[in-house]
PDB file of N, CA and C in Angstrom:
ATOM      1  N   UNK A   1      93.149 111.842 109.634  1.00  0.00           N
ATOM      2  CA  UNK A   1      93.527 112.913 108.735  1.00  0.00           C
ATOM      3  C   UNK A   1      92.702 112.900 107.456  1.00  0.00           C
ATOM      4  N   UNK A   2      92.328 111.606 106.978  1.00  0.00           N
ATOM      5  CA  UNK A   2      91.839 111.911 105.403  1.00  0.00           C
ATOM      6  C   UNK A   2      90.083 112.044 105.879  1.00  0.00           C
ATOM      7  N   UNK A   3      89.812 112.716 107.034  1.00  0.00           N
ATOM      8  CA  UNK A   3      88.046 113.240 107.333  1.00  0.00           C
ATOM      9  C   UNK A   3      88.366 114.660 108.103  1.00  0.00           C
ATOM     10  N   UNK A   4      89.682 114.699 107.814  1.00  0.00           N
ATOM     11  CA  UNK A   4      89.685 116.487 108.915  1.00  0.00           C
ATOM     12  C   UNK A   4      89.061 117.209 108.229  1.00  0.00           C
ATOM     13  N   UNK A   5      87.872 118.308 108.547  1.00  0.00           N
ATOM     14  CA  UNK A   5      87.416 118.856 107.839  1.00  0.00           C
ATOM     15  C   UNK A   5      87.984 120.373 107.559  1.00  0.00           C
ATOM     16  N   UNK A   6      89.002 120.511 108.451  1.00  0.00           N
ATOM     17  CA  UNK A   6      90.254 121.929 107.828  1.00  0.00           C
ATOM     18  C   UNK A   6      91.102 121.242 106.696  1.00  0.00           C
ATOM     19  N   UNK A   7      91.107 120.362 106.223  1.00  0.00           N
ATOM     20  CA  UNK A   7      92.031 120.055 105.358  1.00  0.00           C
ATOM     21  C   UNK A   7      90.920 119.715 104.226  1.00  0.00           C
ATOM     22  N   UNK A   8      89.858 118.595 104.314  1.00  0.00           N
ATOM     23  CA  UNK A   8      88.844 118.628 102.704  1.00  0.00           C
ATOM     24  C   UNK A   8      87.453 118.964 103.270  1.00  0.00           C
ATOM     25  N   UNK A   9      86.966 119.283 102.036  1.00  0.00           N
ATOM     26  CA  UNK A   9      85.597 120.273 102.509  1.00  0.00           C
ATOM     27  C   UNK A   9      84.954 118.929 102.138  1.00  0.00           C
ATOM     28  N   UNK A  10      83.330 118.650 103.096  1.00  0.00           N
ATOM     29  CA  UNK A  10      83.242 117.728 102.697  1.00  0.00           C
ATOM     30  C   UNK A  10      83.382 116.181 103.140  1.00  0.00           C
ATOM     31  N   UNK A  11      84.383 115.958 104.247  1.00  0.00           N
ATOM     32  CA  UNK A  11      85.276 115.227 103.990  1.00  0.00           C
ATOM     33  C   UNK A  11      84.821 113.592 104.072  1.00  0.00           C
ATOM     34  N   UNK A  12      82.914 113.782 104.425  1.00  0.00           N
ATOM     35  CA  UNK A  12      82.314 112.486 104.536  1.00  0.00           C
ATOM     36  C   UNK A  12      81.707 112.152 103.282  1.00  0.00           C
ATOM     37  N   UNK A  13      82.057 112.963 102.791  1.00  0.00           N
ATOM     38  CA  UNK A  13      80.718 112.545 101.579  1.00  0.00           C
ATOM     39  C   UNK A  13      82.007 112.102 100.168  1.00  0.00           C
ATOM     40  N   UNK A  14      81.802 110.651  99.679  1.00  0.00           N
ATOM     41  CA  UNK A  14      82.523 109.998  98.563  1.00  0.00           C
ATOM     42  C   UNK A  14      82.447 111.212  97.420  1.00  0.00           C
ATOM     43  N   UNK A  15      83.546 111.619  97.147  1.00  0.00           N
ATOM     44  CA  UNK A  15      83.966 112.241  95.750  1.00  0.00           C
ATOM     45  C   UNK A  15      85.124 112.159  95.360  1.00  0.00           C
ATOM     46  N   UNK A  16      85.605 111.291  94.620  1.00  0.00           N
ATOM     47  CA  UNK A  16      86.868 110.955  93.866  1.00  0.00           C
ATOM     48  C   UNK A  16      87.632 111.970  93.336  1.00  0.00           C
ATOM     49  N   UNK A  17      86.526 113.069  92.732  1.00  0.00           N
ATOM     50  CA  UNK A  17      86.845 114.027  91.787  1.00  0.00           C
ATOM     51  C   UNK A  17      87.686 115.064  92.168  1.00  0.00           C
ATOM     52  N   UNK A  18      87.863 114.855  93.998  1.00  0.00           N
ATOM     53  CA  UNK A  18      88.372 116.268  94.562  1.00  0.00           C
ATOM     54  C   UNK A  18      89.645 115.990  94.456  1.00  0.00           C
ATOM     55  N   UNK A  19      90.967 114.609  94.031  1.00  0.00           N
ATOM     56  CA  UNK A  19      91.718 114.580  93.795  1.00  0.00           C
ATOM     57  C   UNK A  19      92.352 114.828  92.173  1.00  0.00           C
ATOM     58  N   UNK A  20      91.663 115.493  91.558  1.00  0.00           N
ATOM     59  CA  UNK A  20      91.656 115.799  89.711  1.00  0.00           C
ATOM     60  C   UNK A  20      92.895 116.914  90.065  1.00  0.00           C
ATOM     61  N   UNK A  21      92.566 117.736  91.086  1.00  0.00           N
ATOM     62  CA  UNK A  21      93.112 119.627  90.636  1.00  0.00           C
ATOM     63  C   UNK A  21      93.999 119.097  91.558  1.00  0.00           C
ATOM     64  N   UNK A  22      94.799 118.198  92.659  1.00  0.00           N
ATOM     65  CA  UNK A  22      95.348 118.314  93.712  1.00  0.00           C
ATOM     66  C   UNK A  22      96.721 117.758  93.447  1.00  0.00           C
ATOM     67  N   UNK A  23      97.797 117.892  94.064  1.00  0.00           N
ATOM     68  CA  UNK A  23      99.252 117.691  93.625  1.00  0.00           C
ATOM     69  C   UNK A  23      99.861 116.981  95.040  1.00  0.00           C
ATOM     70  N   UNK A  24      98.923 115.654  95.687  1.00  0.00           N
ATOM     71  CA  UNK A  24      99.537 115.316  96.840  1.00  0.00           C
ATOM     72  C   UNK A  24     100.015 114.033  96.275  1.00  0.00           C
ATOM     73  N   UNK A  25     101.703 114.048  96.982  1.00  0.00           N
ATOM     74  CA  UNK A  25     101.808 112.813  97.183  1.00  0.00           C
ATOM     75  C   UNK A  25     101.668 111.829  98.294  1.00  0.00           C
ATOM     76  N   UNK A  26     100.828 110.975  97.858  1.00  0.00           N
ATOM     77  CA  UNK A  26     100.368 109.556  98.381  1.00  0.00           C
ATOM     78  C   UNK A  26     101.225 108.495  98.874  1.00  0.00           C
ATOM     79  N   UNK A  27     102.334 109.200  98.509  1.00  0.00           N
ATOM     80  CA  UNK A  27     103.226 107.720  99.187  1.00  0.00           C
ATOM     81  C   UNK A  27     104.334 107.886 100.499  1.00  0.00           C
ATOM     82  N   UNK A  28     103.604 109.004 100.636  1.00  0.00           N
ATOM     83  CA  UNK A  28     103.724 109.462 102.331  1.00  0.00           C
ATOM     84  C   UNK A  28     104.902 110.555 103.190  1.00  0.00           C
ATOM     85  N   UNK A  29     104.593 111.369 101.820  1.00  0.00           N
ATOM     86  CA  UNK A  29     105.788 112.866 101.948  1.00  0.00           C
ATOM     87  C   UNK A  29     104.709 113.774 102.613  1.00  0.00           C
ATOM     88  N   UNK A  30     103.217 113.734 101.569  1.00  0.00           N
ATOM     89  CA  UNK A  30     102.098 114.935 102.062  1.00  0.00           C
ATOM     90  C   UNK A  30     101.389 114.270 103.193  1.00  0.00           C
ATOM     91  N   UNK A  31     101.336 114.834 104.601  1.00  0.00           N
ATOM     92  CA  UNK A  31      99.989 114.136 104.960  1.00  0.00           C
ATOM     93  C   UNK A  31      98.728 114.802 105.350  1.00  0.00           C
ATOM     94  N   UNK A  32      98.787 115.157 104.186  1.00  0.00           N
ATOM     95  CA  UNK A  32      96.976 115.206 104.199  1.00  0.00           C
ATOM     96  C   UNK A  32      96.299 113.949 103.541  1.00  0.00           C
ATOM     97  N   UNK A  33      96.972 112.882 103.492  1.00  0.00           N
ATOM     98  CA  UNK A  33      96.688 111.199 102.600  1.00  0.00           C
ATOM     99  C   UNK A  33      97.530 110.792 102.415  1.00  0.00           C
ATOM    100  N   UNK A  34      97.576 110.127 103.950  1.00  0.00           N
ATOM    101  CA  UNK A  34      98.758 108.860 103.378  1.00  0.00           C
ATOM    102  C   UNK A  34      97.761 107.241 103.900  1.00  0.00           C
ATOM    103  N   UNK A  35      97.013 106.798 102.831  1.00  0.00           N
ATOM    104  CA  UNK A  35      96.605 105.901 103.001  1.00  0.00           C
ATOM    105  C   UNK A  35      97.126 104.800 103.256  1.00  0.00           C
ATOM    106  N   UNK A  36      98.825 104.480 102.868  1.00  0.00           N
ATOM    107  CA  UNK A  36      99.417 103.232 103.108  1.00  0.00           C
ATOM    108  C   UNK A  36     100.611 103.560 104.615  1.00  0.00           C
ATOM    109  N   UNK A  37      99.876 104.903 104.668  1.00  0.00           N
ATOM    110  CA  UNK A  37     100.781 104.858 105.862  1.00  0.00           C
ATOM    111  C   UNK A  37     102.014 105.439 105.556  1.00  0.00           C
ATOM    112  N   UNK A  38     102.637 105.724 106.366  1.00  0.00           N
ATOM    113  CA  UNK A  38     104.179 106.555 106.360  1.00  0.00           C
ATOM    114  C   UNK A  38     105.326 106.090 106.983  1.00  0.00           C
ATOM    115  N   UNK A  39     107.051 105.861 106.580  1.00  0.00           N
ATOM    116  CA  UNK A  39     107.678 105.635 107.839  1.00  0.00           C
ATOM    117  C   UNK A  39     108.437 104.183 107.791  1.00  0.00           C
ATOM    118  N   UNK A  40     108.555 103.732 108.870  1.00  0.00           N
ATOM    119  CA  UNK A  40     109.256 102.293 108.987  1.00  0.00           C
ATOM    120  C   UNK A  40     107.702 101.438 109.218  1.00  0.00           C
ATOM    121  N   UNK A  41     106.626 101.536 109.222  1.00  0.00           N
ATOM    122  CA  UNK A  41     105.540 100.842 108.843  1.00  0.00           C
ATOM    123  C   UNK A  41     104.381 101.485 107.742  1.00  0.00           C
ATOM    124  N   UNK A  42     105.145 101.524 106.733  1.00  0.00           N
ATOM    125  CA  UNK A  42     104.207 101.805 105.265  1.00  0.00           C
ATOM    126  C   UNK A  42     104.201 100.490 104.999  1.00  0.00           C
ATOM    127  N   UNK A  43     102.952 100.512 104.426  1.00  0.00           N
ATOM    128  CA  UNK A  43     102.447  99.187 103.507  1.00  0.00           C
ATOM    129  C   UNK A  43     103.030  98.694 102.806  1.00  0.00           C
ATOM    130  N   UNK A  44     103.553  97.075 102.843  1.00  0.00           N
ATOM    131  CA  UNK A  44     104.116  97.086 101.589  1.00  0.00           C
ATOM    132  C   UNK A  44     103.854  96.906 100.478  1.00  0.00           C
ATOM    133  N   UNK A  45     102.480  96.677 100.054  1.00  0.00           N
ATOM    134  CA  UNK A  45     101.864  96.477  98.911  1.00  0.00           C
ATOM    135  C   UNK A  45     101.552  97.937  98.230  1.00  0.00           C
ATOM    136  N   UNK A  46     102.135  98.613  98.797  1.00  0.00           N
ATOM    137  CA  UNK A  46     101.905  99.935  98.069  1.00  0.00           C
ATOM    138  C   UNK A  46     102.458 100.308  96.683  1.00  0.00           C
ATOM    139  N   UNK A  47     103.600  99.727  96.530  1.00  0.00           N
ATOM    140  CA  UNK A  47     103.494  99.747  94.829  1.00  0.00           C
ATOM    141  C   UNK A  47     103.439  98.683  93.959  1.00  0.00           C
ATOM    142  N   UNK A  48     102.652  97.296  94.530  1.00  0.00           N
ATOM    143  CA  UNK A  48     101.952  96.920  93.621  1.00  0.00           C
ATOM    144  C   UNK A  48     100.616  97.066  93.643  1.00  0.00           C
ATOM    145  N   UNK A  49      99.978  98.184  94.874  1.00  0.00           N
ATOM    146  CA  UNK A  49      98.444  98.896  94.538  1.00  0.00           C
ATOM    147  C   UNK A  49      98.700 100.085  93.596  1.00  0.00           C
ATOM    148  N   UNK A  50      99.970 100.249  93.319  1.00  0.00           N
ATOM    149  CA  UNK A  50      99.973 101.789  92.293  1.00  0.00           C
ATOM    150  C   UNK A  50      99.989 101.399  91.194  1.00  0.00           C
ATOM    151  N   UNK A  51     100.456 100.009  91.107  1.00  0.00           N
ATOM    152  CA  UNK A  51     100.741  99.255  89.356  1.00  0.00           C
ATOM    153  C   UNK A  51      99.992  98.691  89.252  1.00  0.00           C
ATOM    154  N   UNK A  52      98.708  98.128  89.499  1.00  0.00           N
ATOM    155  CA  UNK A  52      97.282  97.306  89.595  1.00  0.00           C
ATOM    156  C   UNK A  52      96.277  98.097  89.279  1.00  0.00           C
ATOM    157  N   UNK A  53      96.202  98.968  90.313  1.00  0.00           N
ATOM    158  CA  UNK A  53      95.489 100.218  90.195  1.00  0.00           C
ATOM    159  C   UNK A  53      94.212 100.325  88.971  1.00  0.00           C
ATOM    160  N   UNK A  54      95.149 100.551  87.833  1.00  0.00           N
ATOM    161  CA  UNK A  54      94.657 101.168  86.343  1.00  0.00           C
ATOM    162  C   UNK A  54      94.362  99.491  86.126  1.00  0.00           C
ATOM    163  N   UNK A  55      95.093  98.783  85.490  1.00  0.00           N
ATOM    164  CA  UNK A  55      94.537  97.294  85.210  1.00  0.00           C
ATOM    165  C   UNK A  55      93.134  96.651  86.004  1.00  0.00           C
ATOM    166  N   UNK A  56      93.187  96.942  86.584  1.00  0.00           N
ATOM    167  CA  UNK A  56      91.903  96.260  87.901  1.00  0.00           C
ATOM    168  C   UNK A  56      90.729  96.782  86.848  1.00  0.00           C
ATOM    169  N   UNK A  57      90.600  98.421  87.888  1.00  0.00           N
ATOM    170  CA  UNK A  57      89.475  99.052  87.835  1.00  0.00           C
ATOM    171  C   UNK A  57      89.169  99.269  86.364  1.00  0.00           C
ATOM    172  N   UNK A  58      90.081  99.125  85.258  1.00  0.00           N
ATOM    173  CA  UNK A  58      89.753  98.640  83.428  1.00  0.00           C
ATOM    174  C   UNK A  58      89.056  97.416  83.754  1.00  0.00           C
ATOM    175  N   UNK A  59      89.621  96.779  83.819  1.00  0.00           N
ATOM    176  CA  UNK A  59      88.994  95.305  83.978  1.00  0.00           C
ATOM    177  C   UNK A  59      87.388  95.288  84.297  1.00  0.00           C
ATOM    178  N   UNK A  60      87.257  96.127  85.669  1.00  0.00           N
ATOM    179  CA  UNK A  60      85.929  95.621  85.991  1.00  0.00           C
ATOM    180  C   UNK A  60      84.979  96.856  85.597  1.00  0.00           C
ATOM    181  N   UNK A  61      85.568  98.108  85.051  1.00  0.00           N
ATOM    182  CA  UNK A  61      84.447  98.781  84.339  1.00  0.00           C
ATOM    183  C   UNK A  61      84.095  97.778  82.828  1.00  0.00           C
ATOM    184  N   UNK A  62      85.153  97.178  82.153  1.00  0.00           N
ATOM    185  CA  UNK A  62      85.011  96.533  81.027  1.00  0.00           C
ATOM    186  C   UNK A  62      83.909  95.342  81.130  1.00  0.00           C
ATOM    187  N   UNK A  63      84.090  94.918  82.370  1.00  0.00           N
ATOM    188  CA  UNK A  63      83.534  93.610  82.412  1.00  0.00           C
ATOM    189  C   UNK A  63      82.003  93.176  82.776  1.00  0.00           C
ATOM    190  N   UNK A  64      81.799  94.309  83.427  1.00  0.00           N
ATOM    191  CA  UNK A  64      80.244  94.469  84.828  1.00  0.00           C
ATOM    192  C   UNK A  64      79.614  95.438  84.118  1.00  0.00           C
ATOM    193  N   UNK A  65      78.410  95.241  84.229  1.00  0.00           N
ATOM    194  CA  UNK A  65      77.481  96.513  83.933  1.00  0.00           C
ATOM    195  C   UNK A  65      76.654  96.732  85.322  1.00  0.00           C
ATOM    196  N   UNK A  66      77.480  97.958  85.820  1.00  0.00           N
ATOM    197  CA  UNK A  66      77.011  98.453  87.372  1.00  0.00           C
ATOM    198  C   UNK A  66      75.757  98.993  87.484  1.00  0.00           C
ATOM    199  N   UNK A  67      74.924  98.343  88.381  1.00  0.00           N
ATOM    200  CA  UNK A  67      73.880  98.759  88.640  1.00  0.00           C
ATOM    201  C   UNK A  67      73.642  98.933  90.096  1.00  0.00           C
ATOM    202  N   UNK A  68      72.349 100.169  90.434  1.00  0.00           N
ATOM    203  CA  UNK A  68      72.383 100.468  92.062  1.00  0.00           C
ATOM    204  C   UNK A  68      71.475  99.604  92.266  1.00  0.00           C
ATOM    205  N   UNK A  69      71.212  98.419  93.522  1.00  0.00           N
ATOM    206  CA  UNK A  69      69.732  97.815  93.999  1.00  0.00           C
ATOM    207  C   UNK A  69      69.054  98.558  94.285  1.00  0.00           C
ATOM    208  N   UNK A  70      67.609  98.451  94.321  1.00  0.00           N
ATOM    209  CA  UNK A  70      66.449  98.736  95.031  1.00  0.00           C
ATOM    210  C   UNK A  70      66.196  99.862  94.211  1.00  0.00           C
ATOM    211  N   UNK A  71      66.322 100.045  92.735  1.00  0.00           N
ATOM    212  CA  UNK A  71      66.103 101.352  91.964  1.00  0.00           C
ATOM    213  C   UNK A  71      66.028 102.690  93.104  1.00  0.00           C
ATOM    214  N   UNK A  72      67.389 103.014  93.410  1.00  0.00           N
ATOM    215  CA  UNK A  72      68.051 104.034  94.175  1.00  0.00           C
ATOM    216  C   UNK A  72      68.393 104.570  93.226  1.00  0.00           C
ATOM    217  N   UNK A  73      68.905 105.984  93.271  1.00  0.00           N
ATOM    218  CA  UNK A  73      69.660 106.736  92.303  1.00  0.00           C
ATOM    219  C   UNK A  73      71.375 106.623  92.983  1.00  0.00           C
ATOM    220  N   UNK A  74      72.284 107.110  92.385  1.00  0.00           N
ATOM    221  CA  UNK A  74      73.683 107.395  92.660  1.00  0.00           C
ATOM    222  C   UNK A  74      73.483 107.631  94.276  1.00  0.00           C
ATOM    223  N   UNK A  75      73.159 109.137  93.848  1.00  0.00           N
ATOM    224  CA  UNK A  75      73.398 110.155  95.537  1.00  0.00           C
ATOM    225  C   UNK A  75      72.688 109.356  96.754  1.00  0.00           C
ATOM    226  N   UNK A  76      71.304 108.141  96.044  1.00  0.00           N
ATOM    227  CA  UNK A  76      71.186 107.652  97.739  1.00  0.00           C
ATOM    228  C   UNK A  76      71.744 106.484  98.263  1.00  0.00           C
ATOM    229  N   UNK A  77      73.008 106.509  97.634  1.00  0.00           N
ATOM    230  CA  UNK A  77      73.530 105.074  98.057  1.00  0.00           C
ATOM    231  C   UNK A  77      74.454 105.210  99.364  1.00  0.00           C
ATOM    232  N   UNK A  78      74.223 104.043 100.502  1.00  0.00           N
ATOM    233  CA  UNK A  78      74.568 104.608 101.307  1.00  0.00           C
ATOM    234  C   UNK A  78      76.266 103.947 101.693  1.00  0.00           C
ATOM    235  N   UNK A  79      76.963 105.189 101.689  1.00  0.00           N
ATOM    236  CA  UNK A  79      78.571 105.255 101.837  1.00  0.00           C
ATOM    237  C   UNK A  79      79.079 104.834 103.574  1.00  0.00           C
ATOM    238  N   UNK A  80      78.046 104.535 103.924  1.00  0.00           N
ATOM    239  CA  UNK A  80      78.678 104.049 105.717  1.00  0.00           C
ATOM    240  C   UNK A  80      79.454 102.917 105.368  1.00  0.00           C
ATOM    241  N   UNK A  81      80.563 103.208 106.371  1.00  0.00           N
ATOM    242  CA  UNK A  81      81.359 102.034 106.836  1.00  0.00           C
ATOM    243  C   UNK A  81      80.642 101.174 108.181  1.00  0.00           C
ATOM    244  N   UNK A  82      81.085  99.913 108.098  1.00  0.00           N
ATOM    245  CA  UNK A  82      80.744  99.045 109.143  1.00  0.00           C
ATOM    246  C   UNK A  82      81.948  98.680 109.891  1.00  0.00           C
ATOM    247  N   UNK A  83      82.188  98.284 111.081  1.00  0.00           N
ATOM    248  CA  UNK A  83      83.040  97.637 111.928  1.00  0.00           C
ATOM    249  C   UNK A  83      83.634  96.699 111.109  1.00  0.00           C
ATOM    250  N   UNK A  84      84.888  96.566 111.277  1.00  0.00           N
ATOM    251  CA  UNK A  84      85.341  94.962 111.493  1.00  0.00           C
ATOM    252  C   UNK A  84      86.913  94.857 111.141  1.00  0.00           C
ATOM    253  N   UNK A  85      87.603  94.001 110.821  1.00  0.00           N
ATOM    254  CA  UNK A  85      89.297  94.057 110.627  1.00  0.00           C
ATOM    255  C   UNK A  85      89.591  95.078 109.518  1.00  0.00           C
ATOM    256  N   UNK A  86      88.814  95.017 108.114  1.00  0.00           N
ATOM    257  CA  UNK A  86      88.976  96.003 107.052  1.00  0.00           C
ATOM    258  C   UNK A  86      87.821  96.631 107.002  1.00  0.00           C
ATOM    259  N   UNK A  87      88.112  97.492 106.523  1.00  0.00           N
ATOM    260  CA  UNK A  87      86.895  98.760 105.724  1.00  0.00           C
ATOM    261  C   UNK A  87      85.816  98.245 105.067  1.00  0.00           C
ATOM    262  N   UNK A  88      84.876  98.089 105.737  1.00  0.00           N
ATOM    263  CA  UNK A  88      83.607  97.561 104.697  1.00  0.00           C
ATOM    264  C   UNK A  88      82.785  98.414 104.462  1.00  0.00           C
ATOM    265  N   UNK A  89      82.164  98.695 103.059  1.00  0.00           N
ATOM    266  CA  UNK A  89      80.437  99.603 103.238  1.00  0.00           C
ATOM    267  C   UNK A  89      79.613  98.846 104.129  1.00  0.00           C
ATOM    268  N   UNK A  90      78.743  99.141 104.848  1.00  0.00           N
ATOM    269  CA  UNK A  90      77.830  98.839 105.256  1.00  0.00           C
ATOM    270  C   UNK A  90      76.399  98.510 104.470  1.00  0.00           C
ATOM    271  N   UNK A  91      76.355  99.050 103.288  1.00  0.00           N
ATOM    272  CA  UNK A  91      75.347  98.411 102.250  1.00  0.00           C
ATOM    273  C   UNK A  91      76.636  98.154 101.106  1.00  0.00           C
ATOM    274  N   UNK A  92      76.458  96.877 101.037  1.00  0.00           N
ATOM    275  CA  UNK A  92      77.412  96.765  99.534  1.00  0.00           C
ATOM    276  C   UNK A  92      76.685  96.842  98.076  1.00  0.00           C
ATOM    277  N   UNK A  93      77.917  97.548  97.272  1.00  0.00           N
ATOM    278  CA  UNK A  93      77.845  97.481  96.242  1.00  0.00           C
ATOM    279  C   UNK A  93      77.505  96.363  95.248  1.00  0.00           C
ATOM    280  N   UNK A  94      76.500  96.347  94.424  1.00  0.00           N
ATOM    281  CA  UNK A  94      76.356  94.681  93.552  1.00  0.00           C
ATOM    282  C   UNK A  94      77.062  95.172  92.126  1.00  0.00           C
ATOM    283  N   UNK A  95      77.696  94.359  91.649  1.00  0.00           N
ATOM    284  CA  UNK A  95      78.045  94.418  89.628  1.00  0.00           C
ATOM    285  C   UNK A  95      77.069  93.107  89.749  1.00  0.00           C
ATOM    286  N   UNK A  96      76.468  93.625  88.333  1.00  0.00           N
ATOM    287  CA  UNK A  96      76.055  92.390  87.689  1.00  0.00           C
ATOM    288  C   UNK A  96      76.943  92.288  86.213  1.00  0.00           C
ATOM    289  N   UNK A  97      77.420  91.087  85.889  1.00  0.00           N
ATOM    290  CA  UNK A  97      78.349  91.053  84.768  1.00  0.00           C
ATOM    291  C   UNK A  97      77.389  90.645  83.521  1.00  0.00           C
ATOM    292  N   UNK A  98      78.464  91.532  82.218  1.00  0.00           N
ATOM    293  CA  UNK A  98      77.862  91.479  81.086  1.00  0.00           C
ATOM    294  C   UNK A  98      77.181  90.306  80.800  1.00  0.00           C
ATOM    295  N   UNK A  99      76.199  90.261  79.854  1.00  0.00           N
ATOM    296  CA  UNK A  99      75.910  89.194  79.508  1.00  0.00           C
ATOM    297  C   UNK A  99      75.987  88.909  78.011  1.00  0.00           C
ATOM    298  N   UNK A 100      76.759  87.880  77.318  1.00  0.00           N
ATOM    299  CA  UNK A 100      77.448  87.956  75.933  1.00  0.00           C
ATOM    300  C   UNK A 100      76.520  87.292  75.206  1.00  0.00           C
TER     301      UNK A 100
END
């Protein structure tokens, strides 16, 4: 569901931004995204990924100064997933952390 392309335009290509204007809930009433799942097997870490969430991703914009390898720009970084038990990129992302 979260790559049907009758439901997001788009639906391969990473853009965060298309959830700004949208009014779904995520915790598994709407499904057009229910990432933790719905039901008598929803995740149970699902609301301590909703209360982490904001703390984390502060944390590591505060902390890392993100850079792309191989002087790539943004748009050619490549968003494939790879096989395996969890969701991996297939080229990973590097932070290199501040240096004080």
């Amino acid at each position: 569901m979260g790559r049907d392309p009758n439901i997001w335009s788009d639906p391969e290509m990473f853009m965060p931004e298309r959830f700004l204007d949208v009014k779904i809930d995520y915790k598994g009433q709407d499904f057009e995204l229910i990432p933790f799942g719905a039901g008598r097997r929803m995740c149970p870490g699902r609301n301590l990924a909703s209360r982490m969430l904001h703390i984390i991703l502060g944390s590591l914009i505060h902390k890392f100064d993100w850079k792309v390898v191989g002087n790539k720009r943004p748009q050619e970084i490549d968003m494939g997933e790879k096989f395996g038990i969890t969701l991996q990129k297939a080229e990973p992302l590097r932070a290199i952390p501040i240096k004080l």
